[in-house]
PDB file of N, CA and C in Angstrom:
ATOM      1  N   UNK A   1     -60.078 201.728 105.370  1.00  0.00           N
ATOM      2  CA  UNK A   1     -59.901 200.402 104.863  1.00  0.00           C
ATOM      3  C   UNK A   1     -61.215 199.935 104.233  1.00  0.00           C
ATOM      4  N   UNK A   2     -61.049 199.402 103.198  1.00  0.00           N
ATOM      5  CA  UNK A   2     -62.111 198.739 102.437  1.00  0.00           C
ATOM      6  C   UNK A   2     -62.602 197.312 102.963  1.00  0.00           C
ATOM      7  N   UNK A   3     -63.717 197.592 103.055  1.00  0.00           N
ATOM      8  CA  UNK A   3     -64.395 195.869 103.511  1.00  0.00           C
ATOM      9  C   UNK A   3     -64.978 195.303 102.303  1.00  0.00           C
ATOM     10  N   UNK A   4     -64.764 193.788 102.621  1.00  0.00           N
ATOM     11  CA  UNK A   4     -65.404 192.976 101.174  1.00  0.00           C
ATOM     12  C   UNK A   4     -66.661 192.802 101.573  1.00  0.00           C
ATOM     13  N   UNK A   5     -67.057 192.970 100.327  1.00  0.00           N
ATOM     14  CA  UNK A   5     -68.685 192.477 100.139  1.00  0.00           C
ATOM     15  C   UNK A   5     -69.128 191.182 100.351  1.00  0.00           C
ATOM     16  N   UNK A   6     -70.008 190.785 100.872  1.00  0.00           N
ATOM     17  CA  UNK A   6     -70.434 189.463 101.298  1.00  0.00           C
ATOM     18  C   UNK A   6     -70.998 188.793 100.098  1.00  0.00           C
ATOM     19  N   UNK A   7     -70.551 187.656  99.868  1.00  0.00           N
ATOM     20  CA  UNK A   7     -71.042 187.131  98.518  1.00  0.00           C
ATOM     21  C   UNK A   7     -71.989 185.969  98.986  1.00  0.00           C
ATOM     22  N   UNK A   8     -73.136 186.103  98.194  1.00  0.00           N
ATOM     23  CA  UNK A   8     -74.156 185.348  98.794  1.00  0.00           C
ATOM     24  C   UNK A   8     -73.996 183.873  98.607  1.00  0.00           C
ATOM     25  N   UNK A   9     -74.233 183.200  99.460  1.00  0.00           N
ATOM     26  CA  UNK A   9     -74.288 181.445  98.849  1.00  0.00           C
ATOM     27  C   UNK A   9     -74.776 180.917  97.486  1.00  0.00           C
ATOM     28  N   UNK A  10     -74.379 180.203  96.710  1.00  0.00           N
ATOM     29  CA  UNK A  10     -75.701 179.859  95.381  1.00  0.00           C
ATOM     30  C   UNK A  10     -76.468 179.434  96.330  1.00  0.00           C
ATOM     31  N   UNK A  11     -77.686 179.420  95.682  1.00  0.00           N
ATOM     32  CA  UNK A  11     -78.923 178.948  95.859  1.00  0.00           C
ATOM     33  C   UNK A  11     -78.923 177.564  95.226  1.00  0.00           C
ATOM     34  N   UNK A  12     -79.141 176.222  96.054  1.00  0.00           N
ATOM     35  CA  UNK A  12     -79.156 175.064  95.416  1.00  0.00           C
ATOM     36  C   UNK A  12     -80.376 174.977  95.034  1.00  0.00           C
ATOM     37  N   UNK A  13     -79.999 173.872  93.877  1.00  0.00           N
ATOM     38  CA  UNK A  13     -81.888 174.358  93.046  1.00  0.00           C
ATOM     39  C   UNK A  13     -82.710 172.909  93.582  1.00  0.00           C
ATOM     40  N   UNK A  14     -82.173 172.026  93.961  1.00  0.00           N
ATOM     41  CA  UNK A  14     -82.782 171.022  94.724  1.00  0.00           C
ATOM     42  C   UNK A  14     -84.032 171.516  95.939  1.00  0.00           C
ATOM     43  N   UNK A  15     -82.749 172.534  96.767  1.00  0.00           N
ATOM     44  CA  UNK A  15     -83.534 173.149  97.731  1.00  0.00           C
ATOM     45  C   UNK A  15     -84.994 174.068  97.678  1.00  0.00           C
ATOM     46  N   UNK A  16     -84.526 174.879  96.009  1.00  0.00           N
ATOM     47  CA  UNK A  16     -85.329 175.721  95.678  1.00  0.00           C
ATOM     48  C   UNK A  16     -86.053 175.290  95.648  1.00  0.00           C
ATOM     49  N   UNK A  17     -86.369 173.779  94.818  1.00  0.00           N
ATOM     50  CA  UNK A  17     -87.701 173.151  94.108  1.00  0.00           C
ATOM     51  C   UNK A  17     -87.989 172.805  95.227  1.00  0.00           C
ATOM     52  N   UNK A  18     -87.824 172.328  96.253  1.00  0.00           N
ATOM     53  CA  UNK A  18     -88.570 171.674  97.478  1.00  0.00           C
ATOM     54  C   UNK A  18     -89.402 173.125  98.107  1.00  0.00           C
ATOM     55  N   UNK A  19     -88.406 174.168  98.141  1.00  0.00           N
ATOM     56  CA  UNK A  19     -89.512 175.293  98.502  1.00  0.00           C
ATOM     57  C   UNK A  19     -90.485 176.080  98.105  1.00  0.00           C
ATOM     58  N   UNK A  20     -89.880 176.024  96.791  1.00  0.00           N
ATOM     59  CA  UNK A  20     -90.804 176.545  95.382  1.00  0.00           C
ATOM     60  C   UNK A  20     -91.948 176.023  95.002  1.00  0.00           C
ATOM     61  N   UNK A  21     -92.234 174.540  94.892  1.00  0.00           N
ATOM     62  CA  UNK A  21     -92.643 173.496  94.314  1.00  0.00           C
ATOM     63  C   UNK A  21     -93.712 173.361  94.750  1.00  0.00           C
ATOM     64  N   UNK A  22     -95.259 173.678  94.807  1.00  0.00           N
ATOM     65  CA  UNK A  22     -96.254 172.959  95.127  1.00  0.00           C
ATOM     66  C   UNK A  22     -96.815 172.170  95.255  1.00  0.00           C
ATOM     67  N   UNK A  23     -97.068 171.051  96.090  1.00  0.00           N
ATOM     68  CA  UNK A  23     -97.971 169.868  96.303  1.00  0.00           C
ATOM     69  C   UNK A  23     -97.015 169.622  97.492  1.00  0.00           C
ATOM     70  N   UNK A  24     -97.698 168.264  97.720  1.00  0.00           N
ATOM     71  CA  UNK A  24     -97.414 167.408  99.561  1.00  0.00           C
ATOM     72  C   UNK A  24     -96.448 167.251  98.977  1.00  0.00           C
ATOM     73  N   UNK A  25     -95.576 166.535 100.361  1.00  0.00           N
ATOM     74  CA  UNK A  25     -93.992 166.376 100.286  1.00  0.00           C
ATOM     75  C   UNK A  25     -93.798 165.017  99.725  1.00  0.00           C
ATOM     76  N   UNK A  26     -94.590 164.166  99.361  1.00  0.00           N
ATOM     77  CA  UNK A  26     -94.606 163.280  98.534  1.00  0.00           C
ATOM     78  C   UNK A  26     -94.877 163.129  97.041  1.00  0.00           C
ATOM     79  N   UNK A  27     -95.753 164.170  96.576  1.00  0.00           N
ATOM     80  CA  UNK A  27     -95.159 164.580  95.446  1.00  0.00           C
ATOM     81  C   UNK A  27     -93.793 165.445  95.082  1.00  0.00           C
ATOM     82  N   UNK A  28     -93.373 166.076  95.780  1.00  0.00           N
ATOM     83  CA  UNK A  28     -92.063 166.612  95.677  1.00  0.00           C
ATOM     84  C   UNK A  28     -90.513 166.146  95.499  1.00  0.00           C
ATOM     85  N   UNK A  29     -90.699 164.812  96.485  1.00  0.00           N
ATOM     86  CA  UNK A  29     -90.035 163.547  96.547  1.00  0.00           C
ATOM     87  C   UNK A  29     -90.011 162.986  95.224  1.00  0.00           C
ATOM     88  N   UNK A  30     -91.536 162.730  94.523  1.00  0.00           N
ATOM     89  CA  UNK A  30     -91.643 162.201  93.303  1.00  0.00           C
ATOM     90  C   UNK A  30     -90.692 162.860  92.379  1.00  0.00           C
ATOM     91  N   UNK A  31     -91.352 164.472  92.263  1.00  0.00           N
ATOM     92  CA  UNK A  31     -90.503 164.857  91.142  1.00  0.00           C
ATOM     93  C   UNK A  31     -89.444 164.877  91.404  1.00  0.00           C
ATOM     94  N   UNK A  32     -88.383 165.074  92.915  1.00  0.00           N
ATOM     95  CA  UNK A  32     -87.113 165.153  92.633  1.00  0.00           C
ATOM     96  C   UNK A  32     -86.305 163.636  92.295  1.00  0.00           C
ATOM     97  N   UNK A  33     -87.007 163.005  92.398  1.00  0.00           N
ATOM     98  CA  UNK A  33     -86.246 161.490  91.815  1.00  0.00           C
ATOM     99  C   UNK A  33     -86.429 161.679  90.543  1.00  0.00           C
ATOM    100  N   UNK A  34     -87.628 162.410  89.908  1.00  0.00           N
ATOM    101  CA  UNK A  34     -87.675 162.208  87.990  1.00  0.00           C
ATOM    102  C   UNK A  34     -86.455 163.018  87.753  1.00  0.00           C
ATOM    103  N   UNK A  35     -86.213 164.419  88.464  1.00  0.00           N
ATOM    104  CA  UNK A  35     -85.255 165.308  87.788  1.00  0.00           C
ATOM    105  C   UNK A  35     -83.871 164.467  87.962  1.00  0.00           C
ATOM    106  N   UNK A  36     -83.622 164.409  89.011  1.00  0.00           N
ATOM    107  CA  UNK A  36     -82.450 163.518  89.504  1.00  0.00           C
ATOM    108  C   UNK A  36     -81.821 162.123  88.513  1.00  0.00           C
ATOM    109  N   UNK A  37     -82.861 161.494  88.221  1.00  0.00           N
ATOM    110  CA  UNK A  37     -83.194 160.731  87.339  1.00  0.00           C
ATOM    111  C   UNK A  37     -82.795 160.716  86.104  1.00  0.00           C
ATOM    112  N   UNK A  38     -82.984 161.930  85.698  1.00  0.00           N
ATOM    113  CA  UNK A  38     -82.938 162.365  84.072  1.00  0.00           C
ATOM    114  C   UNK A  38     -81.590 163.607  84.050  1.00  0.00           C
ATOM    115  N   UNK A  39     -80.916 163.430  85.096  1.00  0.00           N
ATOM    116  CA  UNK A  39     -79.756 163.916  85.119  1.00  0.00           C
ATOM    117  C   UNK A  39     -79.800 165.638  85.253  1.00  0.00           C
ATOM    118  N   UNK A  40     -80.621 166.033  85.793  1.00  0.00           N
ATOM    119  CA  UNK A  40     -81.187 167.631  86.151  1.00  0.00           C
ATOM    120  C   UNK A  40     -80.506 168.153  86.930  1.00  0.00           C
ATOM    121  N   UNK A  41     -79.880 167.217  87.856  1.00  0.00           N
ATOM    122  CA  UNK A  41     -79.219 168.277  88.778  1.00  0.00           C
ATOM    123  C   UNK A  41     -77.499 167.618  88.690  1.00  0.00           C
ATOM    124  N   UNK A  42     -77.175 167.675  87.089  1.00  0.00           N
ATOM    125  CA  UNK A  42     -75.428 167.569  87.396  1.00  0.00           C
ATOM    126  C   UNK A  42     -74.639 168.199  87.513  1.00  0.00           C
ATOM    127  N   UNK A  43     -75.067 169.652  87.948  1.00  0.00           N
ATOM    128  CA  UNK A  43     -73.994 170.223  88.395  1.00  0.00           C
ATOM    129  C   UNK A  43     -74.214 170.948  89.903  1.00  0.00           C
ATOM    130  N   UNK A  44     -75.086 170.160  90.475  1.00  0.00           N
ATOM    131  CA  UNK A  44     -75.327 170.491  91.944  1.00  0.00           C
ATOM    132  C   UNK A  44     -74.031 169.643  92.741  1.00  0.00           C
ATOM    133  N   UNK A  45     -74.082 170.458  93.994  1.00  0.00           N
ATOM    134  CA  UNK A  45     -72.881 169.465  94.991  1.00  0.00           C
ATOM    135  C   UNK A  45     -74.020 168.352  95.520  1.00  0.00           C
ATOM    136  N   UNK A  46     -72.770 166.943  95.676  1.00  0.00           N
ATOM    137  CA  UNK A  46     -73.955 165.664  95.938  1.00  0.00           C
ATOM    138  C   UNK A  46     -74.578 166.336  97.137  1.00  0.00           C
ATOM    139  N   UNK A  47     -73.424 166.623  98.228  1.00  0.00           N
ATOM    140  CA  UNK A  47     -74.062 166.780  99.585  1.00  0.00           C
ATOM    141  C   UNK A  47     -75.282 167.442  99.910  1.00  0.00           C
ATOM    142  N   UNK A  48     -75.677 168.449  98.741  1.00  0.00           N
ATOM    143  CA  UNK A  48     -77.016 169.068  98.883  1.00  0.00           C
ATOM    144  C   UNK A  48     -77.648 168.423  98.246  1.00  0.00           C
ATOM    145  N   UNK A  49     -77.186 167.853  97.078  1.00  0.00           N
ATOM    146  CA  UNK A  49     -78.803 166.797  96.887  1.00  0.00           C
ATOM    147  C   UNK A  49     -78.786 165.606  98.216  1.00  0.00           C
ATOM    148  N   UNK A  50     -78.103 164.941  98.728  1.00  0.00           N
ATOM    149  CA  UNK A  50     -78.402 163.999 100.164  1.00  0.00           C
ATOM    150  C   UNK A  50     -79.203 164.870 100.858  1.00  0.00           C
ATOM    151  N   UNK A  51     -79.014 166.267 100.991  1.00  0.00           N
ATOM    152  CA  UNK A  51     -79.706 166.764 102.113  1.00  0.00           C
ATOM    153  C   UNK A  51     -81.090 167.177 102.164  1.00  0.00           C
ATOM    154  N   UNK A  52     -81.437 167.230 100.368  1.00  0.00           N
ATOM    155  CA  UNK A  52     -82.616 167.662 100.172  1.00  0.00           C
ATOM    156  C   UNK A  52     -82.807 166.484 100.290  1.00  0.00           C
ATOM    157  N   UNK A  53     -82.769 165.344  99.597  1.00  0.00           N
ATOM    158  CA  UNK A  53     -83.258 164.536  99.597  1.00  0.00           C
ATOM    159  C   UNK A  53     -84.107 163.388 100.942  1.00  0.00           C
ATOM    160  N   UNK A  54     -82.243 163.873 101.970  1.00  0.00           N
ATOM    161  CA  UNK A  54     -83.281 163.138 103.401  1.00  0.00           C
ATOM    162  C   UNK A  54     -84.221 164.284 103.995  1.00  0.00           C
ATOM    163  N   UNK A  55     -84.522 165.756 103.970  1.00  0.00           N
ATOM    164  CA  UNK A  55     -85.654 166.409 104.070  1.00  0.00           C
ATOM    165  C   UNK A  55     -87.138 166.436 103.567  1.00  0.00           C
ATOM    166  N   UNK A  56     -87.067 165.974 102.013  1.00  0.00           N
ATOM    167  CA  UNK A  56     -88.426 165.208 101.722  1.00  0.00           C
ATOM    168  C   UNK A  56     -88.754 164.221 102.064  1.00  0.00           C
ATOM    169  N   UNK A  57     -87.844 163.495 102.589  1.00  0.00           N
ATOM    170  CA  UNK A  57     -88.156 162.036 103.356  1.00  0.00           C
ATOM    171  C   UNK A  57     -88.672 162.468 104.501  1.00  0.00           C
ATOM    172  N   UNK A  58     -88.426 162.569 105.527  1.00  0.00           N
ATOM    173  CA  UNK A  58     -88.645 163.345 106.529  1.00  0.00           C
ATOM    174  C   UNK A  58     -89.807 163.879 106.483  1.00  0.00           C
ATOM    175  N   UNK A  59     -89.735 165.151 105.416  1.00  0.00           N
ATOM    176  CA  UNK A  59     -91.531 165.367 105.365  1.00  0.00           C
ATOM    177  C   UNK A  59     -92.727 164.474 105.275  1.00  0.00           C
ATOM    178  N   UNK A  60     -92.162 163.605 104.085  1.00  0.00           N
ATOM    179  CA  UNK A  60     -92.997 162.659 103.730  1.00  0.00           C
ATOM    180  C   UNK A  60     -93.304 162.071 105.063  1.00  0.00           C
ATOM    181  N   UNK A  61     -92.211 161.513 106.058  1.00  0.00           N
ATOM    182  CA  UNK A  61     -92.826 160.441 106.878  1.00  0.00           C
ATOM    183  C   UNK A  61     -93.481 161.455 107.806  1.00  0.00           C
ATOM    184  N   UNK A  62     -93.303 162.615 107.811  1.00  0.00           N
ATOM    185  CA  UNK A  62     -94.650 163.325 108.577  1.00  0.00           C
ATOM    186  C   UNK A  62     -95.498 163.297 108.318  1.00  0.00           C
ATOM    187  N   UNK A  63     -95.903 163.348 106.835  1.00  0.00           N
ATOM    188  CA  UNK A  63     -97.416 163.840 106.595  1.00  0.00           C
ATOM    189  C   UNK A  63     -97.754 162.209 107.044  1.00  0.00           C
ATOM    190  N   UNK A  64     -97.315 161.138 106.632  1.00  0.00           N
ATOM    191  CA  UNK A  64     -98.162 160.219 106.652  1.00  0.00           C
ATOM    192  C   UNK A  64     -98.469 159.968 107.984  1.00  0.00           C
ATOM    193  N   UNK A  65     -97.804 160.499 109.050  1.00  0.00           N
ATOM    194  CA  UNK A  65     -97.892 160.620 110.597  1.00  0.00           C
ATOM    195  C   UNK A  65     -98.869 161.061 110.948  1.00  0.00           C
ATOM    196  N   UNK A  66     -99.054 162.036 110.722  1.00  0.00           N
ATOM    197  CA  UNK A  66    -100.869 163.255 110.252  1.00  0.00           C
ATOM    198  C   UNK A  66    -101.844 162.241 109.960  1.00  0.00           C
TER     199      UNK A  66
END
């Protein structure tokens, strides 16, 4: 019997840029409101942009915790 191949998740690019993306999590925050903003991510699912989005928050209120 043949088994199916596991098909990988997309990669959300919200997520990517938060991992990809260099600088503090407050610049990251920044740019993802410009992209967001300027309509960059319309063909992402909302629920992953909410999720990136409350994760740079989150960071953010860490670093400033630091």
């Amino acid at each position: 019997m043949l088994q199916k191949k596991k098909q990988p998740k997309p990669k959300s690019v919200a997520l990517s840029l938060m991992r990809d993306l260099l600088g503090s999590a407050a610049e990251k925050l920044h740019m993802f409101e410009k992209v967001r903003a300027a309509g960059g991510f319309a063909n992402e699912h909302p629920a992953d942009l909410a999720k990136a989005e409350k994760m740079l928050r989150e960071f953010v209120a860490m670093e400033k915790g630091s």
